[in-house]
C-alpha atoms as a PDB file:
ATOM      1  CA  UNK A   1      90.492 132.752  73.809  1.00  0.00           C
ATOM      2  CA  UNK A   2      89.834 135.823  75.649  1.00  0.00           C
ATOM      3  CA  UNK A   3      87.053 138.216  75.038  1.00  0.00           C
ATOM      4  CA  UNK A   4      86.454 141.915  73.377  1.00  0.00           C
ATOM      5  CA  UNK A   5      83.980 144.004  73.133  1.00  0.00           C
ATOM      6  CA  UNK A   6      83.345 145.298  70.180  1.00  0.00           C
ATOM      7  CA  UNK A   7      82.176 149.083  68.928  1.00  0.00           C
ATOM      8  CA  UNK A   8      78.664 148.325  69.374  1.00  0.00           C
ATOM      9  CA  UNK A   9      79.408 148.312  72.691  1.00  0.00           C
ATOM     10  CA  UNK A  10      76.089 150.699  74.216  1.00  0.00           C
ATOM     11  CA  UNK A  11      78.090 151.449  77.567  1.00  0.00           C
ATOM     12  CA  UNK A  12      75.182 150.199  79.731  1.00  0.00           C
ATOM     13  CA  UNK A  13      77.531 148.507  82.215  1.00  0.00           C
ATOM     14  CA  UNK A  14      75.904 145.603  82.465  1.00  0.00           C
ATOM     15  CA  UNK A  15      79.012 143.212  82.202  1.00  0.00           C
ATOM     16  CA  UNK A  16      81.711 144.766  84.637  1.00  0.00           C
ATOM     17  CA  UNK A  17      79.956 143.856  87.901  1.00  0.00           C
ATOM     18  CA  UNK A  18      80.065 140.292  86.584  1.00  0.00           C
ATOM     19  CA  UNK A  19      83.724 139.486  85.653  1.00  0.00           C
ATOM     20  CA  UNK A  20      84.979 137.259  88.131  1.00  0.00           C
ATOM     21  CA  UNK A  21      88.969 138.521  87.347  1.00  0.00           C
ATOM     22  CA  UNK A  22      87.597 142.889  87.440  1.00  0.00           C
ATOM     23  CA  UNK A  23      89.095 142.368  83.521  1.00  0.00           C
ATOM     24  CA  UNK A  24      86.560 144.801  82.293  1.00  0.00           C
ATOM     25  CA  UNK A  25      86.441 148.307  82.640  1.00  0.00           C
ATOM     26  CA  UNK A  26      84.621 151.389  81.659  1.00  0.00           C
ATOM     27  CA  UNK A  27      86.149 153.494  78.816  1.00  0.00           C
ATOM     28  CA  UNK A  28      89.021 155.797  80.096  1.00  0.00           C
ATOM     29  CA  UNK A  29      89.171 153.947  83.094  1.00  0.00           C
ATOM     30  CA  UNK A  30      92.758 153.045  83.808  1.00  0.00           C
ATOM     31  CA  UNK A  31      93.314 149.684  85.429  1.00  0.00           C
ATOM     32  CA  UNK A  32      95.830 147.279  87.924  1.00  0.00           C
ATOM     33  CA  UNK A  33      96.738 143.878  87.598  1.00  0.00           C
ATOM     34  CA  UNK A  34      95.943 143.736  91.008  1.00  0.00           C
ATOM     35  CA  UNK A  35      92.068 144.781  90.808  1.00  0.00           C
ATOM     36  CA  UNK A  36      90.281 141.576  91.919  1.00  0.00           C
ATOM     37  CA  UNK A  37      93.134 139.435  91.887  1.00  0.00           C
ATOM     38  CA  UNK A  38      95.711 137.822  94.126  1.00  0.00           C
ATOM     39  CA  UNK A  39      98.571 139.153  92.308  1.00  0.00           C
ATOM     40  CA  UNK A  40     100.581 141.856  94.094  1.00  0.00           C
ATOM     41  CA  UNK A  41     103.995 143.706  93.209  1.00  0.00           C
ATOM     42  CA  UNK A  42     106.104 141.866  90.654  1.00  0.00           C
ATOM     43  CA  UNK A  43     104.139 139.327  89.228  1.00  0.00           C
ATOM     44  CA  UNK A  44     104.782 136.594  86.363  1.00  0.00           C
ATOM     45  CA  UNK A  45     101.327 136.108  84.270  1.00  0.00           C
ATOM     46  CA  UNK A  46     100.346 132.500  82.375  1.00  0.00           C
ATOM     47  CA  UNK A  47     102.463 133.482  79.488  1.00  0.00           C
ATOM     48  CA  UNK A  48     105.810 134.551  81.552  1.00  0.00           C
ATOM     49  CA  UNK A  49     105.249 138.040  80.925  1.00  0.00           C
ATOM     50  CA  UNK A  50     106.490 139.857  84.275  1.00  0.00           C
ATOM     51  CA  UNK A  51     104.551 142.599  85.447  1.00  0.00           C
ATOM     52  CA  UNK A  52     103.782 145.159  88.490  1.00  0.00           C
ATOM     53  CA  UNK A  53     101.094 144.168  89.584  1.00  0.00           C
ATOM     54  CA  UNK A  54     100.571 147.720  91.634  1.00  0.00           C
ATOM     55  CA  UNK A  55     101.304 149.646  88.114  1.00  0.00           C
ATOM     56  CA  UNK A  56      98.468 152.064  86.669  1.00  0.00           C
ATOM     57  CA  UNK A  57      98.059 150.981  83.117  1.00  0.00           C
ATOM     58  CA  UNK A  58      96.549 152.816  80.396  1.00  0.00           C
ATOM     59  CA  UNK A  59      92.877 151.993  79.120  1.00  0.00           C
ATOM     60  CA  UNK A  60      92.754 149.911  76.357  1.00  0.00           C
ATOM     61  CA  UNK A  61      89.710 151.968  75.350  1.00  0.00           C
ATOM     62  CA  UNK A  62      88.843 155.737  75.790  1.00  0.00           C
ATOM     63  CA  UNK A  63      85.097 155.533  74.093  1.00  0.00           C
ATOM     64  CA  UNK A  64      83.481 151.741  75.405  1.00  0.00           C
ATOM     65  CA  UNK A  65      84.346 149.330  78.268  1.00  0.00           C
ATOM     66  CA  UNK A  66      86.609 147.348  77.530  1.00  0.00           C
ATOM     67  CA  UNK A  67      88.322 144.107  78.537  1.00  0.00           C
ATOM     68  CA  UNK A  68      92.061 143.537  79.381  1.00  0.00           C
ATOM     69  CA  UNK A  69      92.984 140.046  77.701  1.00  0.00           C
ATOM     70  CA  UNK A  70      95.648 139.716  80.382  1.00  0.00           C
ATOM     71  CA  UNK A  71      93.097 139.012  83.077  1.00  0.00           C
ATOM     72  CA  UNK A  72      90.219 137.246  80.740  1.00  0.00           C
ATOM     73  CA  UNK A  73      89.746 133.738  81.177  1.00  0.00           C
ATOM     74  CA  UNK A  74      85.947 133.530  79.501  1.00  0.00           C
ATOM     75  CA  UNK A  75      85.337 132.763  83.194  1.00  0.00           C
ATOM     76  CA  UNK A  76      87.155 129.316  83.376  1.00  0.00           C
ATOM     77  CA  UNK A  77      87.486 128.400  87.084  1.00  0.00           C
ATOM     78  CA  UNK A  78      83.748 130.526  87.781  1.00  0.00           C
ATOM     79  CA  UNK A  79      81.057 129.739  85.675  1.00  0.00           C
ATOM     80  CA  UNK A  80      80.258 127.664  82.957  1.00  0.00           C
ATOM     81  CA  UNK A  81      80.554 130.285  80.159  1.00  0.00           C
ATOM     82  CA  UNK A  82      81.204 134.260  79.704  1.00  0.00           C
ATOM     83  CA  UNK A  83      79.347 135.877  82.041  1.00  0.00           C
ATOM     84  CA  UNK A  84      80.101 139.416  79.863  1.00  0.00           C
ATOM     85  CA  UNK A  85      78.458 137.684  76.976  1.00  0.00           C
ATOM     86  CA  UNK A  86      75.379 136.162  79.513  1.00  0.00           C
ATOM     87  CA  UNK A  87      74.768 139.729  80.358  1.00  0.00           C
ATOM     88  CA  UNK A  88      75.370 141.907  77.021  1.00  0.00           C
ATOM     89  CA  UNK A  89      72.114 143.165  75.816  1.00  0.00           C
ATOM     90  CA  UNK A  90      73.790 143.504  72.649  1.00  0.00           C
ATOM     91  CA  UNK A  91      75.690 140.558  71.760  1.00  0.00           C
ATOM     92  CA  UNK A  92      79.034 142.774  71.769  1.00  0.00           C
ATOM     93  CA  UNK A  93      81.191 140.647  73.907  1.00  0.00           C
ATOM     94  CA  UNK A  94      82.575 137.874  71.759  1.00  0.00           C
ATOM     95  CA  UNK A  95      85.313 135.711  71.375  1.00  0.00           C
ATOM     96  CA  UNK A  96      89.095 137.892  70.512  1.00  0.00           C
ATOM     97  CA  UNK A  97      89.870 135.759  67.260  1.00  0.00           C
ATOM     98  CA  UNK A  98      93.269 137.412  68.064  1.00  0.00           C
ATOM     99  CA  UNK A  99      93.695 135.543  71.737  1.00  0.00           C
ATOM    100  CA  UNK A 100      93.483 132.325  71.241  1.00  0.00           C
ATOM    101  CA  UNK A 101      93.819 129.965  74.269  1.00  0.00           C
ATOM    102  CA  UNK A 102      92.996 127.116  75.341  1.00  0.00           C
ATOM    103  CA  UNK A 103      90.625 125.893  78.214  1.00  0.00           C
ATOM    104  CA  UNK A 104      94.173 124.618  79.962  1.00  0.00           C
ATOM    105  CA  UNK A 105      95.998 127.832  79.354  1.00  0.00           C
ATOM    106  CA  UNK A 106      92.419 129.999  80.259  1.00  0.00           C
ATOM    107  CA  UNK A 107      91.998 127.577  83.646  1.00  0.00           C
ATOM    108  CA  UNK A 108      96.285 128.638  83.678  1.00  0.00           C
ATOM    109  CA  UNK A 109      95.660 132.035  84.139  1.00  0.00           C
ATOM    110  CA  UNK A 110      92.579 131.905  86.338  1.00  0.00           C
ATOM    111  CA  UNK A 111      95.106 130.359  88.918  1.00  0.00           C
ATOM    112  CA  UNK A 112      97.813 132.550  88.772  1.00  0.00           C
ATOM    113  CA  UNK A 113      94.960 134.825  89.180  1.00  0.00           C
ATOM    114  CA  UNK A 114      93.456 133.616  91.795  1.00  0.00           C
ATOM    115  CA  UNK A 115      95.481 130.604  93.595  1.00  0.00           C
ATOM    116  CA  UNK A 116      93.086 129.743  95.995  1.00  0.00           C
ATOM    117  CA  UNK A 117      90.305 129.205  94.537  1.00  0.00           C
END
């Protein structure tokens, strides 16, 4: 399953500079598929959605950092568990009961993600 942060969130920062996919970002902050991945124009993602990769989304939060569940894969294909969570001074990265996934479909995504690695 992917990984939120929740309201508690503090905005310290601490967990952007250590996502391995650039799937977190600070409130307001609009985002790319592209940041810190390999994907580029029109892209398919693990689930067949098609995207742009290029396209400016809209933040998924305007108050805390948040984490795009598109581009989360709890670090699967990096480190050994979420480095967000490793980090979090306050415990507010946790599992998205909402997202699901398996370590095959998280280890999925990380190489559509990033293919060669």
């Amino acid at each position: 399953m992917a990984i939120i942060i929740t309201d508690e969130c503090i905005n310290c920062g601490a967990c952007e500079p250590e996502c391995p996919n650039t799937a977190i970002y600070e409130g307001a902050d609009s985002w790319t598929y592209k940041d810190g991945t390999s994907l580029e124009g029109n892209s398919t993602l693990h689930n067949g959605h098609k995207v742009n990769a290029d396209e400016i989304q809209s933040p998924v939060s305007d108050e805390f950092y948040y984490i795009v569940t598109d581009k989360c894969t709890e670090c699967k294909g990096f480190h050994d568990e979420p480095q967000c969570a490793a980090v979090c001074p306050v415990d507010c990265c946790v599992p998205d009961e909402n997202n699901v996934e398996s370590d095959d479909v998280l280890l999925k995504k990380q190489k559509i993600l990033h293919p060669n690695s």
